[in-house]
C-alpha atoms as a PDB file:
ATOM      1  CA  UNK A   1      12.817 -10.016   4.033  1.00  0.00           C
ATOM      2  CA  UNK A   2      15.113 -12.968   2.443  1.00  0.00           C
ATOM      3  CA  UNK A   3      15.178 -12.895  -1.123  1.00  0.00           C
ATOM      4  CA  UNK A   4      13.883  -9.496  -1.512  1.00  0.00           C
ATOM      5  CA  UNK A   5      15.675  -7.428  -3.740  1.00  0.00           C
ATOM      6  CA  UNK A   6      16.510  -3.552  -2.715  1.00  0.00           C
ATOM      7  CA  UNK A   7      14.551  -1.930  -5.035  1.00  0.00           C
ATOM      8  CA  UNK A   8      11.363  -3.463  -4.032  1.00  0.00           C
ATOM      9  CA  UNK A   9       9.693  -1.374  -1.054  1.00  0.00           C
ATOM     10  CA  UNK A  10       6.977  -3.487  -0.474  1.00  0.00           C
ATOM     11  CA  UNK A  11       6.651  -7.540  -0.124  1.00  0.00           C
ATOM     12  CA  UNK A  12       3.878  -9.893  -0.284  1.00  0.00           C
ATOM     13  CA  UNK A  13       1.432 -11.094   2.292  1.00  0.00           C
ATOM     14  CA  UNK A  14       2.270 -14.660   3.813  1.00  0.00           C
ATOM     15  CA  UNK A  15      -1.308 -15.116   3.859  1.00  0.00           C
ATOM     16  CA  UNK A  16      -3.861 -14.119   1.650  1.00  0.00           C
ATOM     17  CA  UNK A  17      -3.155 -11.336  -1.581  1.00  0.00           C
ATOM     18  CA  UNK A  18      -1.561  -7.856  -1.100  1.00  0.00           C
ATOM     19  CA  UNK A  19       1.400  -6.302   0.293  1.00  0.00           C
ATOM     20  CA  UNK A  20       2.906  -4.798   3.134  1.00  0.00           C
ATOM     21  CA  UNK A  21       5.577  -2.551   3.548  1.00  0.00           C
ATOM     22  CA  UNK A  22       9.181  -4.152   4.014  1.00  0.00           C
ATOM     23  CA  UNK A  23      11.716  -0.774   3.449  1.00  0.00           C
ATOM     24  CA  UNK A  24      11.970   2.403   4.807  1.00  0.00           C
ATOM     25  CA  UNK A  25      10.580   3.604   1.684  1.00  0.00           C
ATOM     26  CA  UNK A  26       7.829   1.201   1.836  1.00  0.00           C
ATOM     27  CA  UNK A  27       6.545   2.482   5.552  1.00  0.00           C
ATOM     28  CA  UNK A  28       7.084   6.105   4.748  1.00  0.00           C
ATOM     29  CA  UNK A  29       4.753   5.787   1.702  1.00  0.00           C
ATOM     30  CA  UNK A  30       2.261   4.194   3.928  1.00  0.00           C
ATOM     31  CA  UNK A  31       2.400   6.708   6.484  1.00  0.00           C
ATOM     32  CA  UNK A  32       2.046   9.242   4.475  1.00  0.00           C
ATOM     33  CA  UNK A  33      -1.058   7.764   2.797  1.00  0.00           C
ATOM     34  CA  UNK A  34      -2.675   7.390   5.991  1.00  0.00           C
ATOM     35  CA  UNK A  35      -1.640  10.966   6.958  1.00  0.00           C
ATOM     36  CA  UNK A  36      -3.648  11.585   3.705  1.00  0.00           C
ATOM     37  CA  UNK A  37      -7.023   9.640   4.377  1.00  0.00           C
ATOM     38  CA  UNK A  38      -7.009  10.623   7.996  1.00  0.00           C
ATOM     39  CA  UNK A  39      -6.574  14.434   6.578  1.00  0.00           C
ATOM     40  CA  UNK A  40      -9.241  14.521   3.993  1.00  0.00           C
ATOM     41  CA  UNK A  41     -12.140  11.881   6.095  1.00  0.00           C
ATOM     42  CA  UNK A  42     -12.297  15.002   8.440  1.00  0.00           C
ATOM     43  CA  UNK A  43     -11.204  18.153   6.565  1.00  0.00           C
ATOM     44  CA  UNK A  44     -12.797  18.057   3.209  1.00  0.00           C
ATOM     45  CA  UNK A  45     -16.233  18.668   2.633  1.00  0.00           C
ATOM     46  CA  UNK A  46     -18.444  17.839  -0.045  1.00  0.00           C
ATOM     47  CA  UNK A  47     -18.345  14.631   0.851  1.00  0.00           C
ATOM     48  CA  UNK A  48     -18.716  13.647  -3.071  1.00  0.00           C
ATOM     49  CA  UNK A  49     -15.398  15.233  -3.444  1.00  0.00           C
ATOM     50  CA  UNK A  50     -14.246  13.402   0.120  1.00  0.00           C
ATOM     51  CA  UNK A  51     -15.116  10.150  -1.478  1.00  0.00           C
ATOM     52  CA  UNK A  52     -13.377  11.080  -4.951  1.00  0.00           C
ATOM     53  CA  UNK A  53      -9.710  11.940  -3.053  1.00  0.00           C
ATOM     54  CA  UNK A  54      -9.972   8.790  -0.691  1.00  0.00           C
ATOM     55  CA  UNK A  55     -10.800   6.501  -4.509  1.00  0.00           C
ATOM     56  CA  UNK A  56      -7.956   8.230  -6.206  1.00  0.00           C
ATOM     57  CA  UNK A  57      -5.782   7.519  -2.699  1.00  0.00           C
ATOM     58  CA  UNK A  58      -6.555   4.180  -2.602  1.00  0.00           C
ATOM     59  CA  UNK A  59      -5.467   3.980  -6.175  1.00  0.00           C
ATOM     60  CA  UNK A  60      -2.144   5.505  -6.024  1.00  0.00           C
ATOM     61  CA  UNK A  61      -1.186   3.589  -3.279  1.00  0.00           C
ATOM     62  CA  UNK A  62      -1.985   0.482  -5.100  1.00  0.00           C
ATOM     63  CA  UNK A  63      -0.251   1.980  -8.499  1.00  0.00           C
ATOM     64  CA  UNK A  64       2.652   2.157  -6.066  1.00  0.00           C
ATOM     65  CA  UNK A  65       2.557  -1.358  -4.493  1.00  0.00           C
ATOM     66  CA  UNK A  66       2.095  -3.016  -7.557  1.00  0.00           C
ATOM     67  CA  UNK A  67       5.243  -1.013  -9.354  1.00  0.00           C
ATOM     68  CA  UNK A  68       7.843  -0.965  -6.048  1.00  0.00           C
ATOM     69  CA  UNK A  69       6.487  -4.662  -5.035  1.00  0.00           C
ATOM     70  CA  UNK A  70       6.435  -8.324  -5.338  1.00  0.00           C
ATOM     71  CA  UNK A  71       4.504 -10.097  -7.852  1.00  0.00           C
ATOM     72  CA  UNK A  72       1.459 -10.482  -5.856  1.00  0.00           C
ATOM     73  CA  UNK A  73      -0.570 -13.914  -5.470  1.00  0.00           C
ATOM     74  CA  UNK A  74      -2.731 -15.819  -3.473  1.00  0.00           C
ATOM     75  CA  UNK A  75      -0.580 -17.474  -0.612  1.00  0.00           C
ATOM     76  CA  UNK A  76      -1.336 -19.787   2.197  1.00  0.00           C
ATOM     77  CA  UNK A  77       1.829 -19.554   3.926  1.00  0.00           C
ATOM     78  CA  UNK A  78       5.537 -19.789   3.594  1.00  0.00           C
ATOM     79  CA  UNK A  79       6.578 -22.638   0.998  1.00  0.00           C
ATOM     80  CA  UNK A  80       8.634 -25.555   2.984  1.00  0.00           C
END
């Protein structure tokens, strides 16, 4: 976590692009997407509206990543 600032809750991937989760905040947000996807693959039925929630999920979390993270990029590793 060196040279991330406190306000960011999530940090990019050494390898690869994305994030993962590098505060408390950061985890808890996680969790409580995956409480979310787990919740409606099983509990909501049509599936059309199943598949609508789990988009829309998958878009918040990334609305949230992109605001509360790093700049994200294309890495292959830590810089020397």
């Amino acid at each position: 976590m060196s040279g991330l600032t406190p306000d960011l809750w999530f940090k990019r991937k050494t390898y690869g692009w994305g994030w993962a989760p590098a505060t408390w905040q950061g985890w808890l947000v996680f969790l409580v997407w995956i409480i979310f996807f787990y919740l409606s693959l099983y509990y909501v039925r049509p599936a059309w509206l199943n598949n609508l929630l789990i988009f829309f999920s998958i878009v918040v979390l990334f609305a949230v990543c992109y605001l509360k993270g790093e700049k994200p990029r294309w890495q292959w590793g830590k810089r020397a």
